[in-house]
Protein backbone atom coordinates (compact mmCIF):
# COMPACT_ATOMS: atom_id res chain seq x y z
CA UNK A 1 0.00 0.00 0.00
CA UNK A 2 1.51 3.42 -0.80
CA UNK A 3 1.92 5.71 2.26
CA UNK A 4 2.60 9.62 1.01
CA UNK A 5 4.33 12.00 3.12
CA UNK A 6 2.86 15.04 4.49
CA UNK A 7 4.22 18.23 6.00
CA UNK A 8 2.06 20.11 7.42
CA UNK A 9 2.68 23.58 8.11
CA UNK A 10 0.14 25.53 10.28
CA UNK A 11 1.78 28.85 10.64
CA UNK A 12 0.01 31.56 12.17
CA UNK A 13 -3.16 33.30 12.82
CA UNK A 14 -6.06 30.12 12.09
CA UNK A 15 -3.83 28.40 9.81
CA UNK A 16 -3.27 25.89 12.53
CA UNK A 17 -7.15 25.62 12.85
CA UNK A 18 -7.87 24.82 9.09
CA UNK A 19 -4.63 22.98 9.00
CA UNK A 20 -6.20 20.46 11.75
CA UNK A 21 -8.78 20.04 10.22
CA UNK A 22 -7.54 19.11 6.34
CA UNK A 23 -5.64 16.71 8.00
CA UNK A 24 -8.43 15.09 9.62
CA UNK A 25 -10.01 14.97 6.86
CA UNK A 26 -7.35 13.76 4.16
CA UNK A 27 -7.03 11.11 7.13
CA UNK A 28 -10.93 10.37 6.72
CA UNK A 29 -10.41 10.09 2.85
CA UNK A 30 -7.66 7.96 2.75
CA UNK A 31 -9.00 5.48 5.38
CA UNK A 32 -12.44 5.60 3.00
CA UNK A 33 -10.44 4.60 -0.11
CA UNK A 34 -8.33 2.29 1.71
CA UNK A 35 -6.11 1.97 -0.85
CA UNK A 36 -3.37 4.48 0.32
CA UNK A 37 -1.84 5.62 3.93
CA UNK A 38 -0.84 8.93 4.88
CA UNK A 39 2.11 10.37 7.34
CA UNK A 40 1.97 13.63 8.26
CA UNK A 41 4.75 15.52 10.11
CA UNK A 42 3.74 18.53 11.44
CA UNK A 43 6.29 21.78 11.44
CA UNK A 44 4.85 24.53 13.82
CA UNK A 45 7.42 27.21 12.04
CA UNK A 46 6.00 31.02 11.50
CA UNK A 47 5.44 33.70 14.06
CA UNK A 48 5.78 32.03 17.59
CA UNK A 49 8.76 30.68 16.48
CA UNK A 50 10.01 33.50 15.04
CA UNK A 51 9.60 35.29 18.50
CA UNK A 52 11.74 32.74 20.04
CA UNK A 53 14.50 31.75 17.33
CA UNK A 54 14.73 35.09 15.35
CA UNK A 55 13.73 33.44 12.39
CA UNK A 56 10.24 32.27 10.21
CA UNK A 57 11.88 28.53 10.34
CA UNK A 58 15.04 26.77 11.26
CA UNK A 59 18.09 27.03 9.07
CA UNK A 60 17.95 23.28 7.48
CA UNK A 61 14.14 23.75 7.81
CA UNK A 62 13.87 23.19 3.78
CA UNK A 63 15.91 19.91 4.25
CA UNK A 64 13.45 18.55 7.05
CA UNK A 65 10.55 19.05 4.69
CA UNK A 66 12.83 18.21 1.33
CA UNK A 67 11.69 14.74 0.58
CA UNK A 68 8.32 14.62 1.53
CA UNK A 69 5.60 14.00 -1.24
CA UNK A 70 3.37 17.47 -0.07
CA UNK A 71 3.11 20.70 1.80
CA UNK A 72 0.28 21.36 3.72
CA UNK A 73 0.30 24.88 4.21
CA UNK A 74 -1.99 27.17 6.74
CA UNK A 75 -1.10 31.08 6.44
CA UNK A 76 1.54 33.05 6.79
CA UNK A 77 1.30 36.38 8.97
CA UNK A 78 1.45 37.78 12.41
CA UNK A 79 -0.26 41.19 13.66
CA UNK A 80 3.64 41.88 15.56
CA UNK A 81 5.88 40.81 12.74
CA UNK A 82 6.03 43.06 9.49
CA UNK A 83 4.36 41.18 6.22
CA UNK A 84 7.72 41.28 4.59
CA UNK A 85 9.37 39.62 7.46
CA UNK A 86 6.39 36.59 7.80
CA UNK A 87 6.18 36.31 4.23
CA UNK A 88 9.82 35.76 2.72
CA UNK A 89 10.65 34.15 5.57
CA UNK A 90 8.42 31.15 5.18
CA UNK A 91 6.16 31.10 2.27
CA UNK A 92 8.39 32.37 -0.11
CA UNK A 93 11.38 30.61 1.58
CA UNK A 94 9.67 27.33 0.48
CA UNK A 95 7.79 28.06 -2.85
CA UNK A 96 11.11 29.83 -4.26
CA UNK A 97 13.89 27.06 -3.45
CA UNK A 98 11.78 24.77 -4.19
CA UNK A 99 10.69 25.83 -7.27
CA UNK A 100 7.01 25.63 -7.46
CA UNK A 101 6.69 28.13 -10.18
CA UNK A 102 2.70 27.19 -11.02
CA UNK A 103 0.52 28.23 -8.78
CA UNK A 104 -2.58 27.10 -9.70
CA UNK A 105 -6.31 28.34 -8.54
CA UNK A 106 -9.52 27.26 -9.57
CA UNK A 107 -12.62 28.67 -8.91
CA UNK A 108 -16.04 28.37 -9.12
CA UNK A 109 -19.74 28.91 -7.46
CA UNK A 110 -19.92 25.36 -4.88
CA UNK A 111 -23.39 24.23 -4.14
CA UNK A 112 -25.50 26.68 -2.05
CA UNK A 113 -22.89 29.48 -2.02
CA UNK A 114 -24.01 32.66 -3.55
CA UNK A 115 -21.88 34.68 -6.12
CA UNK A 116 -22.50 38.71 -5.30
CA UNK A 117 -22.81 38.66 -9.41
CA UNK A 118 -26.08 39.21 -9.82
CA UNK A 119 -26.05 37.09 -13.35
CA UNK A 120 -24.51 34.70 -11.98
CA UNK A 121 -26.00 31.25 -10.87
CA UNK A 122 -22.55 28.87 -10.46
CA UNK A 123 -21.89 27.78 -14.32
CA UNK A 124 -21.31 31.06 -15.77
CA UNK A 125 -18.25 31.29 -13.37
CA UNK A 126 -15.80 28.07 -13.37
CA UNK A 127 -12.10 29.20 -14.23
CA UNK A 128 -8.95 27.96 -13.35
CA UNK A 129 -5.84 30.92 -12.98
CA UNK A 130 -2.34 30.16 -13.67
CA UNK A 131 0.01 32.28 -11.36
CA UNK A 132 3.72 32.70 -12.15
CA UNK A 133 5.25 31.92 -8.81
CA UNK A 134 8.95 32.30 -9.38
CA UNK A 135 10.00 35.11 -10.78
CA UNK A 136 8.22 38.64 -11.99
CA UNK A 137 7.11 41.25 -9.66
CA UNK A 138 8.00 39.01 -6.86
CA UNK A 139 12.01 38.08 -7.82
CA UNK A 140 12.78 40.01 -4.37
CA UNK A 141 15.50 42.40 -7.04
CA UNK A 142 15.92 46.07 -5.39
CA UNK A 143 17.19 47.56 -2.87
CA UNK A 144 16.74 50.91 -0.27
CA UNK A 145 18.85 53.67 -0.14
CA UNK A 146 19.95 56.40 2.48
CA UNK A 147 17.35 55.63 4.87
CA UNK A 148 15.83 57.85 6.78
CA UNK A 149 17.10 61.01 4.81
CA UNK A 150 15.16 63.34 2.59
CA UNK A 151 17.04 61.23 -0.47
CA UNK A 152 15.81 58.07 0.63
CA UNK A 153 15.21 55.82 -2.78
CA UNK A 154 13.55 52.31 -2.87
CA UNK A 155 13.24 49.95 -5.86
CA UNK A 156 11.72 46.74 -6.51
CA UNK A 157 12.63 44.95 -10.23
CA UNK A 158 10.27 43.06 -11.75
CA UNK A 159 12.52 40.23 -13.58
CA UNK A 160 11.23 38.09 -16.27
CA UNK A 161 13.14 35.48 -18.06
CA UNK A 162 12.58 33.71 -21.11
CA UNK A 163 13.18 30.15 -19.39
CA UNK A 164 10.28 31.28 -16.86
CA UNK A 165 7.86 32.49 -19.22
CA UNK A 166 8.13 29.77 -21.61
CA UNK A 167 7.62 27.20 -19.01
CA UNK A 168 4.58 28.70 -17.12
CA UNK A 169 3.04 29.70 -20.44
CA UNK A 170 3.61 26.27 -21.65
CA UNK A 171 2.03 24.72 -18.35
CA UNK A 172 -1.17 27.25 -18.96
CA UNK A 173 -1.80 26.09 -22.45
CA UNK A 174 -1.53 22.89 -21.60
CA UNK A 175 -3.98 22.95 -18.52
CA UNK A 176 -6.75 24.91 -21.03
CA UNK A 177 -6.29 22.12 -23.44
CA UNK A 178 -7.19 19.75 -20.48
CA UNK A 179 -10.24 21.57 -19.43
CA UNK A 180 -13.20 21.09 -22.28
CA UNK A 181 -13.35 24.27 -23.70
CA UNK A 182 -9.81 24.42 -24.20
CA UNK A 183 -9.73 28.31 -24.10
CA UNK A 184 -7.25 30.55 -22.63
CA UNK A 185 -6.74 34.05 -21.85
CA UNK A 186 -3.29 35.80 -21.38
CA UNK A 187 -3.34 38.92 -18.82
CA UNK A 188 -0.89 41.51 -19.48
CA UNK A 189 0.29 45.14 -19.06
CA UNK A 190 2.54 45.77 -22.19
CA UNK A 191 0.82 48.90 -23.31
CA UNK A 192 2.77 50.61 -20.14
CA UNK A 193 5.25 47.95 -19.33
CA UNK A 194 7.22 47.76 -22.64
CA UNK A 195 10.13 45.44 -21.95
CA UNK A 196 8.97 42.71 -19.77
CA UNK A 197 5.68 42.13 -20.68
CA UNK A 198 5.77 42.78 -24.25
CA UNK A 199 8.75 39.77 -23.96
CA UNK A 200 5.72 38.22 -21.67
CA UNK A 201 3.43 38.88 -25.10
CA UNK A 202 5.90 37.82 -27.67
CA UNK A 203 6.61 34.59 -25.92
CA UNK A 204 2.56 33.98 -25.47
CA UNK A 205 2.83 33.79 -29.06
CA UNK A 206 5.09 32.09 -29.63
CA UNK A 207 4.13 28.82 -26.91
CA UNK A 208 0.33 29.13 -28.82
CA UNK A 209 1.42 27.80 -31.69
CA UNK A 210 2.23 24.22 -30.24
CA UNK A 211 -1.41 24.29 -28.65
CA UNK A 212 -2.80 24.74 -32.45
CA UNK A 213 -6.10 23.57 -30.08
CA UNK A 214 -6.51 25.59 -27.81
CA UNK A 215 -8.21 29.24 -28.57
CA UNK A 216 -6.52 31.96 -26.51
CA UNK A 217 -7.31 35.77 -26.37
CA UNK A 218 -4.86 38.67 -24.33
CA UNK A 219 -6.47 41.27 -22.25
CA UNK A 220 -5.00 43.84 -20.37
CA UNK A 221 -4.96 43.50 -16.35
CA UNK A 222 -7.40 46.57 -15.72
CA UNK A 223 -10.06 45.52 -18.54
CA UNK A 224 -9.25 41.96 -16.78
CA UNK A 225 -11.29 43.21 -13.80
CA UNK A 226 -14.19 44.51 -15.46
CA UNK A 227 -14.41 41.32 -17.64
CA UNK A 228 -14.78 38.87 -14.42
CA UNK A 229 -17.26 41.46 -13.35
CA UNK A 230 -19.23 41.94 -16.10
CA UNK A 231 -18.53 38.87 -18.18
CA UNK A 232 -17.46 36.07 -16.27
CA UNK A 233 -19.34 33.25 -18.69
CA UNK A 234 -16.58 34.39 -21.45
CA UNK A 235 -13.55 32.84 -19.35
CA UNK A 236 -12.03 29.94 -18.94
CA UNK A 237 -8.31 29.63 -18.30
CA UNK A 238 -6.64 32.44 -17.21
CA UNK A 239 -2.46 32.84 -16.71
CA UNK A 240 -0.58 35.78 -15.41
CA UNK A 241 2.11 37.30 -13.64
CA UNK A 242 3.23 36.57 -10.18
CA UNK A 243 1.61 40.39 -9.08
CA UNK A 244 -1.19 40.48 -11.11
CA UNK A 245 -2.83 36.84 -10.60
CA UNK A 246 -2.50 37.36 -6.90
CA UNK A 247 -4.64 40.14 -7.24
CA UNK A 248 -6.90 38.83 -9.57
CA UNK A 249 -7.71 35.54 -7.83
CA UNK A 250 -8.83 37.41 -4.63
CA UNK A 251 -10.91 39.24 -6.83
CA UNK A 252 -11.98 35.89 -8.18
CA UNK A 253 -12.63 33.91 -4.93
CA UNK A 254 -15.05 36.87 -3.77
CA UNK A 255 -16.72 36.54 -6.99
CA UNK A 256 -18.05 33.38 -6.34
CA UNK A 257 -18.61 33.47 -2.90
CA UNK A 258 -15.94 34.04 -0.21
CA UNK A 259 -12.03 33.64 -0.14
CA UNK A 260 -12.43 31.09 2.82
CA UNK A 261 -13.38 28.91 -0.24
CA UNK A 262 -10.69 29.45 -2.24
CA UNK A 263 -7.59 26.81 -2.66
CA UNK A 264 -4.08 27.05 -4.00
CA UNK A 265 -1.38 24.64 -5.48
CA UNK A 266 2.25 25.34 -5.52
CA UNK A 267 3.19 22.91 -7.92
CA UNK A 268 6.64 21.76 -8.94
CA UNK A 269 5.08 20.24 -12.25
CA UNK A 270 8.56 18.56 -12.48
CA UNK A 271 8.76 16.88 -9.28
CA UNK A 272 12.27 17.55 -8.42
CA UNK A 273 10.70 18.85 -4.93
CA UNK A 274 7.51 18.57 -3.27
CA UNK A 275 4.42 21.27 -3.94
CA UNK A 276 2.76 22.82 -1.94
CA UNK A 277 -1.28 23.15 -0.79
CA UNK A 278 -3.23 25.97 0.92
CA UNK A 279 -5.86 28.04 1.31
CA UNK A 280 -5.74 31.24 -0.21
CA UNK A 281 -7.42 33.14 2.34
CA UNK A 282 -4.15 34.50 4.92
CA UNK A 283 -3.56 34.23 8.88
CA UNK A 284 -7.07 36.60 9.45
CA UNK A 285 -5.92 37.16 12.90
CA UNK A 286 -9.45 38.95 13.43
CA UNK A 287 -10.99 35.12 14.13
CA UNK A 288 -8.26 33.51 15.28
CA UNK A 289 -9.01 31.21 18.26
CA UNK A 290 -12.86 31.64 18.01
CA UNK A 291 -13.72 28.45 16.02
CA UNK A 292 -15.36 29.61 12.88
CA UNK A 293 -13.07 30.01 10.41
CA UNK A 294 -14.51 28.06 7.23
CA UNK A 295 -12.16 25.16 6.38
CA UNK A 296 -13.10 24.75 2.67
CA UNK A 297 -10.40 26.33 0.94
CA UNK A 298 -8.35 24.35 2.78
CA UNK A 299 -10.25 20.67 1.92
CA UNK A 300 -10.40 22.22 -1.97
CA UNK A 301 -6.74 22.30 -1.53
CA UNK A 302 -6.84 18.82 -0.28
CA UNK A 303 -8.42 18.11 -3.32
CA UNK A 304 -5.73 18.97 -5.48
CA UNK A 305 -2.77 17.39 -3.56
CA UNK A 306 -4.61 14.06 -4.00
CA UNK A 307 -5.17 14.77 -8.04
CA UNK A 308 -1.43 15.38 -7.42
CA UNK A 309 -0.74 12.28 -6.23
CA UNK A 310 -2.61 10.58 -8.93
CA UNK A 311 -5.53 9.14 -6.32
CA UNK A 312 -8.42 10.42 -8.78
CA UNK A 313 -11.30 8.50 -6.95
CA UNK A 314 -10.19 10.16 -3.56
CA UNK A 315 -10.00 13.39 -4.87
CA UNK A 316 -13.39 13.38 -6.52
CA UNK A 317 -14.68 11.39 -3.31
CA UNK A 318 -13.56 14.69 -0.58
CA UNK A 319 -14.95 17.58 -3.94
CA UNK A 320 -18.29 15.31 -3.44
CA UNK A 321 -18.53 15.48 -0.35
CA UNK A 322 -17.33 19.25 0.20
CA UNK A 323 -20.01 20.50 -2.78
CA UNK A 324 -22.79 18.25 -0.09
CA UNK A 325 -21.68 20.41 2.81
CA UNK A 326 -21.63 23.31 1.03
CA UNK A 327 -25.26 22.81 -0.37
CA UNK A 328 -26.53 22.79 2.82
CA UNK A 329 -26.85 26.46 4.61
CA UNK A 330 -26.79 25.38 8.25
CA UNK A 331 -23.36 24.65 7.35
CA UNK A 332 -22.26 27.55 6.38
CA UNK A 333 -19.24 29.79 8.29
CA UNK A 334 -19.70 33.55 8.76
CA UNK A 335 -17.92 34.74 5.84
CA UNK A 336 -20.89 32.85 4.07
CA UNK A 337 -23.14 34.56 6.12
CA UNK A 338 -24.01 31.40 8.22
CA UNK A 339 -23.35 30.54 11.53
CA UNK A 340 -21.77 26.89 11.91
CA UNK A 341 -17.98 26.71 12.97
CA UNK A 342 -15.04 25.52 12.28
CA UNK A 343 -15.59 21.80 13.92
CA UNK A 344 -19.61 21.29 12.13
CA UNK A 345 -18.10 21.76 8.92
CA UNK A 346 -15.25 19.64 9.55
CA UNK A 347 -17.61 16.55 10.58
CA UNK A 348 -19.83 17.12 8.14
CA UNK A 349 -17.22 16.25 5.10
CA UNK A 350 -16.20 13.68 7.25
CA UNK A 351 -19.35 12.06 7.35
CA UNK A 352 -19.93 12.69 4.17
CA UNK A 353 -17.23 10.87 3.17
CA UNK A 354 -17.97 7.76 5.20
CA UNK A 355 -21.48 8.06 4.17
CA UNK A 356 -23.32 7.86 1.18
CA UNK A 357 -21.76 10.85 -0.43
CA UNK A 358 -24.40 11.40 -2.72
């Protein structure tokens, strides 16, 4: 029997809440199927620690987590620890080295959730955005300069290179071409951005022509926005830049719903290390410790590290039963305008799973 090897990550805020309860519930889906094991080694790295050790994670913390199969990742953030400080020194410290350059997030309108689109009903929305994760707006280039003085200068580089372009555009068009209608739309900003992402452009081109299948349009990142808004039933696949599909997938997971729903893959589509699962929706310190943050972007992210694994019947068995929970109101978490907690919606997949999950 194959056993995979977890690492779970809480990190701060109600990451370790969510992160409790994904792994009860990858533990309820695996017993279910029966035909795989699970082994999850938990790393309680992020703000506490960095309190006590001066650091987000220990020094050889990438070589403790190295050979595992997955990440299981909670949030990254603490109210006394600057964003910059919480952020590079965990999240990125792990997605970077380890070179999980797509970051991949679906989304679409679950059973009984309500998209604020008035137009919308749950198929008109159903896309899937492709993040650059590696490089771009995020490459951590720049530097400050006399600090503190009237002269002081900061700069931050966006770096694109042809190697990472190529290969996330070439991972995009090839997820569309999975997906049935086999459409994709390229976001840029090379009207005002005239090196990088007219490169990003010219190399969009140039990867289409080995998807002669797929049908692919470009929009700029502004008239991006308004399209979700106003036309969400003419997307399907989306890919971008590390900057802008961070925004726009926030802007995507409130579209259909709430971003407690909403789930992320860090994927090394190579393998050479081991990607990385989460929920999309940060530490939200505002809730922490009161037992109703909503644990669905974290299952959805389950989800996915099972597909990643190759367990398809798993996989589809936890989406089944998180689109039954979901249908059902009384299980709905505050930031769905409901009033069940953290723990209901936890057993209910879990039963779900056991059950009938019809």
């Amino acid at each position: 029997m194959k056993t995979y090897a977890i690492a779970a990550i809480p990190g701060d805020g109600i990451g370790p809440e969510v992160v409790d309860a994904g792994v009860e519930v990858l533990e309820a889906v695996a017993k279910r199927d029966g035909g795989f094991t699970l082994r999850v080694d938990r790393f309680d790295w992020g703000g506490e620690y960095y309190k006590k050790h001066g650091r987000m994670m220990p020094e050889n913390g990438r070589d403790l987590i190295r050979k595992h199969d997955a990440i299981l990742f909670g949030s990254a953030g603490h109210p006394d620890i600057p964003d910059h400080i919480t952020l590079w020194g965990l999240r990125l410290a792990i997605c970077q080295p380890f070179d999980q350059y797509a970051n991949v997030r679906p989304t679409r309108v679950l059973p009984g959730i309500t998209s604020p689109l008035r137009a919308v009903d749950g198929p008109e929305l159903d896309w899937v955005i492709v993040r650059e994760n590696s490089e771009g707006e995020y490459a951590g280039v720049g530097g400050r300069v006399h600090q503190g003085s009237p002269l002081e200068a900061a700069t931050d580089v966006a770096m694109f290179t042809r190697a990472g372009v190529e290969r996330i555009m070439r991972f995009a068009f090839g997820l569309a071409r999975s997906r049935p209608r086999k459409f994709l739309t390229v976001v840029t900003k090379s009207n005002a951005q005239r090196h990088a992402m007219v490169m990003w452009d010219e190399i969009a081109t140039e990867i289409a022509a080995e998807f002669p299948d797929v049908k692919w349009d470009k929009m700029l990142v502004d008239a991006m926005t308004m399209r979700m808004v106003m036309r969400p039933q003419t997307i399907d696949t989306i890919v971008a830049t590390n900057l802008h599909a961070d925004i726009l997938s926030d802007l995507a997971a409130a579209l259909a719903g709430s971003l407690g729903i909403a789930p992320t893959a860090n994927l090394n589509p190579e393998r050479a290390f081991p990607s990385m699962f989460e929920p999309i929706h940060g530490s939200a310190f505002d809730i922490m410790g009161k037992g109703i943050a909503n644990p669905i972007g974290t299952f959805w992210s389950s989800v996915m590290m099972l597909e990643h694994f190759g367990e398809q019947a798993a996989a589809a068995r936890l989406m089944q039963a998180i689109e039954k929970v979901t249908g059902d109101r009384s299980l709905h978490t505050p930031d769905l305008g409901g009033t069940a907690r953290t723990v209901d919606v936890t057993a209910a997949v879990i039963n779900a799973i056991h059950g009938a999950n019809v």
